[in-house]
N, C-alpha and C. Protein backbone atom coordinates (compact mmCIF):
# COMPACT_ATOMS: atom_id res chain seq x y z
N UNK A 1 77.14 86.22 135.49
CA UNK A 1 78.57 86.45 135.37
C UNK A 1 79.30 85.19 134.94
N UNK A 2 78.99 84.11 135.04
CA UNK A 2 79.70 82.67 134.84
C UNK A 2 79.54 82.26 133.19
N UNK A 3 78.52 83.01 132.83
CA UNK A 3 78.41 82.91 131.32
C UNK A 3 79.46 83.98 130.57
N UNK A 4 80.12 84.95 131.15
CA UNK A 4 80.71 86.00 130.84
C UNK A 4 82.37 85.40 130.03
N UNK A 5 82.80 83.98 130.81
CA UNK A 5 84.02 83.75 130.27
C UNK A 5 83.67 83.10 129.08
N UNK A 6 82.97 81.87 129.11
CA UNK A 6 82.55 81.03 128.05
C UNK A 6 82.51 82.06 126.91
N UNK A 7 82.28 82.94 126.72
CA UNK A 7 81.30 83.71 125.77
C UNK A 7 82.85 84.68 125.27
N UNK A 8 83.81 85.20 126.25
CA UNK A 8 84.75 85.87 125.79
C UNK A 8 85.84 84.97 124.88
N UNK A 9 85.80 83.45 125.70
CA UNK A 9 86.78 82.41 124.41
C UNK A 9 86.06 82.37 123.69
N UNK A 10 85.07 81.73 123.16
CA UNK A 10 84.28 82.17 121.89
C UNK A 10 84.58 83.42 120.77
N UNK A 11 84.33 84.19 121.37
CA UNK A 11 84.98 85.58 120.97
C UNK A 11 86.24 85.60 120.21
N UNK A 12 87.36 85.01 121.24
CA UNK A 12 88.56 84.99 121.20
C UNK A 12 89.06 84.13 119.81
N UNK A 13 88.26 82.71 120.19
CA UNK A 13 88.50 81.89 119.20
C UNK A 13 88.25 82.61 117.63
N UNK A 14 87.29 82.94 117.90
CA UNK A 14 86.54 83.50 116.24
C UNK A 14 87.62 84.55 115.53
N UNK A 15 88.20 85.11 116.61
CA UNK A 15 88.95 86.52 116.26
C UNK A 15 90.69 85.68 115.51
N UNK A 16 90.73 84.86 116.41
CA UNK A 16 92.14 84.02 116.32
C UNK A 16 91.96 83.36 114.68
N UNK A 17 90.34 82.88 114.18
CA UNK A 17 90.12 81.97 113.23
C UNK A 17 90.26 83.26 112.12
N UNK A 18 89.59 84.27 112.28
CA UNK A 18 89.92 85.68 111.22
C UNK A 18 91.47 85.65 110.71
N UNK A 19 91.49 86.01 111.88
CA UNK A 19 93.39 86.22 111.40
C UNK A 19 94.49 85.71 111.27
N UNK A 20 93.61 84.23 111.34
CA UNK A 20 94.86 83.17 110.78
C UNK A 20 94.16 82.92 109.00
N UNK A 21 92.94 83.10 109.40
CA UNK A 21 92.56 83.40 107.65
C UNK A 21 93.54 84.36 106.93
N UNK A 22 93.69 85.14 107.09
CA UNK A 22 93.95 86.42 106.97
C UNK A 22 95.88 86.25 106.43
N UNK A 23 96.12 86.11 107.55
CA UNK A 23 97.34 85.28 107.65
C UNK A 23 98.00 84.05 106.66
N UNK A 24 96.84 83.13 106.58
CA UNK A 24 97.08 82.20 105.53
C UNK A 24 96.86 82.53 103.99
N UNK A 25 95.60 83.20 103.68
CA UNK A 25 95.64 83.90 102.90
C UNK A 25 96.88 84.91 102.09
N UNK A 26 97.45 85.61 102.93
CA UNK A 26 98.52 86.18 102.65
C UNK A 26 99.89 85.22 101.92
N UNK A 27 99.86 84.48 102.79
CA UNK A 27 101.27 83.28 102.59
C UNK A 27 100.60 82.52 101.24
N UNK A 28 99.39 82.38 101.11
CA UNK A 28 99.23 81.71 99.93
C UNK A 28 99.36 82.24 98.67
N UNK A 29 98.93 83.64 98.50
CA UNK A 29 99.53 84.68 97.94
C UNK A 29 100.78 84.71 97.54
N UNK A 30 101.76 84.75 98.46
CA UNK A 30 103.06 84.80 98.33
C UNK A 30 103.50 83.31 97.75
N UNK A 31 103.52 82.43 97.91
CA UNK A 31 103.60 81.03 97.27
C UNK A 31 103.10 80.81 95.98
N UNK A 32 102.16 81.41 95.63
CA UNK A 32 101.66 81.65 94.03
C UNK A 32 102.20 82.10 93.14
N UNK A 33 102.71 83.27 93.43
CA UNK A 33 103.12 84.80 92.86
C UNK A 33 104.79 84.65 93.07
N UNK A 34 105.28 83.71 94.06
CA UNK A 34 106.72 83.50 94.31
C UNK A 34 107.42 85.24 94.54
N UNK A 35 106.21 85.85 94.56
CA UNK A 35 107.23 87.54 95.21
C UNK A 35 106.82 88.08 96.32
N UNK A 36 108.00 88.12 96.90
CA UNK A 36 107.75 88.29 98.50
C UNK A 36 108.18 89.86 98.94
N UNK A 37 108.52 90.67 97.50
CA UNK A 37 108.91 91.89 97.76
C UNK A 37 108.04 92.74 96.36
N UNK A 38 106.91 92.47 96.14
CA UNK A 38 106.07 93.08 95.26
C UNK A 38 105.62 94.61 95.90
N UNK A 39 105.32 95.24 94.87
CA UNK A 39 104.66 96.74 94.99
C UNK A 39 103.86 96.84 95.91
N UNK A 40 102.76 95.81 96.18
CA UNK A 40 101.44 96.17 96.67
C UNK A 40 101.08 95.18 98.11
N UNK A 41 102.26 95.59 98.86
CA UNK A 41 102.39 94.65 100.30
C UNK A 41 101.54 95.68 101.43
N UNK A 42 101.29 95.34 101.65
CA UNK A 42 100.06 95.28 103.17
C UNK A 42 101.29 94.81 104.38
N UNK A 43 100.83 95.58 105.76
CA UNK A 43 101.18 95.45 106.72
C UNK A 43 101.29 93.77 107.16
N UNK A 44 100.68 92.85 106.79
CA UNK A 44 100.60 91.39 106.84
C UNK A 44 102.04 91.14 106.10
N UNK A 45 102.34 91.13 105.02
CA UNK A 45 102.89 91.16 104.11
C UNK A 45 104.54 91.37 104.69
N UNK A 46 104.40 92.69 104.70
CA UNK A 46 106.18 93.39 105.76
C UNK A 46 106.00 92.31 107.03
N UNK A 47 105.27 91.99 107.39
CA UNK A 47 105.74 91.30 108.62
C UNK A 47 106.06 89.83 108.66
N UNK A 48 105.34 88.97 107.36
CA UNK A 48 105.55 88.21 106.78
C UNK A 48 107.14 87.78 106.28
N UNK A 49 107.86 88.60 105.87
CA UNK A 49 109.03 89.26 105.53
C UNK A 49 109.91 88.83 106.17
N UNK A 50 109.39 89.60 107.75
CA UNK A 50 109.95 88.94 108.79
C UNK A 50 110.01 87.74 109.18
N UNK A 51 109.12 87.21 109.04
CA UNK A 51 109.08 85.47 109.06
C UNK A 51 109.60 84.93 108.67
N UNK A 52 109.69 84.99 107.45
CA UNK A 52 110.32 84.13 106.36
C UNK A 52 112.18 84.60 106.82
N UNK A 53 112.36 85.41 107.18
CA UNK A 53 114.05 86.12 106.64
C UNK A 53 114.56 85.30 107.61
N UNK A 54 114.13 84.62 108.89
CA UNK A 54 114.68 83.90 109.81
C UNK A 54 115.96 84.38 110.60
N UNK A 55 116.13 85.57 110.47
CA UNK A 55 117.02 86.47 111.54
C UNK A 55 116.91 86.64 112.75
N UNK A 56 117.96 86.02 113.24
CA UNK A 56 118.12 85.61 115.03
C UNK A 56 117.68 86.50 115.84
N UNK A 57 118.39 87.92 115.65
CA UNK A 57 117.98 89.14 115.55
C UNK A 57 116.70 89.82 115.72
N UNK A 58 115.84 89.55 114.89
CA UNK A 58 114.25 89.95 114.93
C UNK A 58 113.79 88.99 113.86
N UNK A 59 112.74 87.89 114.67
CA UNK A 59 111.70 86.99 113.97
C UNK A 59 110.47 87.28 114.54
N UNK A 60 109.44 86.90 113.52
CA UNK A 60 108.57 86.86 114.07
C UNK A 60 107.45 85.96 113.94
N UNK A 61 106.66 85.36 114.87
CA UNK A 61 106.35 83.76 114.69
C UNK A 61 104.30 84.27 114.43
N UNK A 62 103.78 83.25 113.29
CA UNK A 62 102.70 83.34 112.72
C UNK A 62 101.64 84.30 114.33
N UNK A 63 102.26 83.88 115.13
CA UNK A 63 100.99 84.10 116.38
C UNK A 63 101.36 86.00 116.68
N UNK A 64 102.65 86.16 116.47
CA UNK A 64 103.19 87.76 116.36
C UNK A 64 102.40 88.29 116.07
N UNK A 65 102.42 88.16 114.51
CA UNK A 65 101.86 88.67 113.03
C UNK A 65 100.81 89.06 113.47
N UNK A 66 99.95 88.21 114.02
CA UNK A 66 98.55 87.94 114.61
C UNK A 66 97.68 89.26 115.41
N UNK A 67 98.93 89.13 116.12
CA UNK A 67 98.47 89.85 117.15
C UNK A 67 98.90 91.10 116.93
N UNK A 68 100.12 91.86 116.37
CA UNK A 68 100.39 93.09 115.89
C UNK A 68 99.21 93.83 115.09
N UNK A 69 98.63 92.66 113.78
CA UNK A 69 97.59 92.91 113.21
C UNK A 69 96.36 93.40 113.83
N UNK A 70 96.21 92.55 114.88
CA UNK A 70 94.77 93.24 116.16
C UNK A 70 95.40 93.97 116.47
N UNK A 71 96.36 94.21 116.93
CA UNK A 71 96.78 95.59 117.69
C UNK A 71 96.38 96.92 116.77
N UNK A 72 96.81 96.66 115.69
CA UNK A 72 97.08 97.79 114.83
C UNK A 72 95.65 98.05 114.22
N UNK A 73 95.09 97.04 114.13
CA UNK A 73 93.55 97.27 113.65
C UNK A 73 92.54 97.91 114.57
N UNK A 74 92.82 97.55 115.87
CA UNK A 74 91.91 98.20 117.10
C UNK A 74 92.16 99.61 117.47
N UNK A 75 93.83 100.01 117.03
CA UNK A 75 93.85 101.04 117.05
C UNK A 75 93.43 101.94 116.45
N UNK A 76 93.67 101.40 114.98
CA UNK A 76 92.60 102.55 113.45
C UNK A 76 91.72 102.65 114.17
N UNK A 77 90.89 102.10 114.66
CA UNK A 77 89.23 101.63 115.05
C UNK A 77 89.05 103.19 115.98
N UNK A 78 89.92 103.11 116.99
CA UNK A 78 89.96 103.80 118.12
C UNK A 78 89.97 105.10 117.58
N UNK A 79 91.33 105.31 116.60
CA UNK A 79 91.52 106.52 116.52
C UNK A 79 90.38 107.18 115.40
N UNK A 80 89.47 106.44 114.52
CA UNK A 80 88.63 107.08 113.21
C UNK A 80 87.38 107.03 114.39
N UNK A 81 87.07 106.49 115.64
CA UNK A 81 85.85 106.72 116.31
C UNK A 81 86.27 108.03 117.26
N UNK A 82 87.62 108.35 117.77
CA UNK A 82 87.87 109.92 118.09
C UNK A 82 87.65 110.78 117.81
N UNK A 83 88.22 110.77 115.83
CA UNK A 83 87.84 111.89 114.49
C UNK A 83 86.46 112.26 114.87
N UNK A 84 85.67 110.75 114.86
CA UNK A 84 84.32 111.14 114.60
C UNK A 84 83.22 112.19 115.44
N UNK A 85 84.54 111.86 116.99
CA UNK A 85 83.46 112.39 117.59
C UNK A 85 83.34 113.58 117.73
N UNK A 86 84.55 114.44 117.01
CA UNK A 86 84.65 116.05 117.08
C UNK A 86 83.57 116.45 116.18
């Protein structure tokens, strides 16, 4: 059991290093291309949006993004292994 935490930050870390890839990737994108409201935006992208617009209102900070993204990805996950199981 004492090996159980070590092994979940590990985990954690790797998952955090994905999706700041992921994340950076995106912004580098947008810095290239200088369009931050193009046709072909991805959920990264709209939330990105948010970042950048700096509204007192609703911001949202790189670690947000992050984590909405796992959220939203674990859920597809969840819900296409439900489909499957009918």
């Amino acid at each position: 059991m004492s090996g159980v935490k070590p092994a979940l930050l590990k985990i954690q870390k790797k998952i955090d290093k994905i999706l700041e890839d992921i994340v950076t990737e995106h912004k580098m994108k947008r810095k290239a291309s200088n369009n931050t409201n193009g046709d072909e935006q991805d959920l990264v992208d709209t939330l990105l949006n948010y970042e950048h617009a700096n509204k007192p209102e609703f911001h949202l900070t790189t670690n947000q993004i992050k984590t909405v993204t796992m959220a939203v990805n674990l859920q597809q996950k969840q819900s296409n292994g439900q489909c499957q199981s009918y």
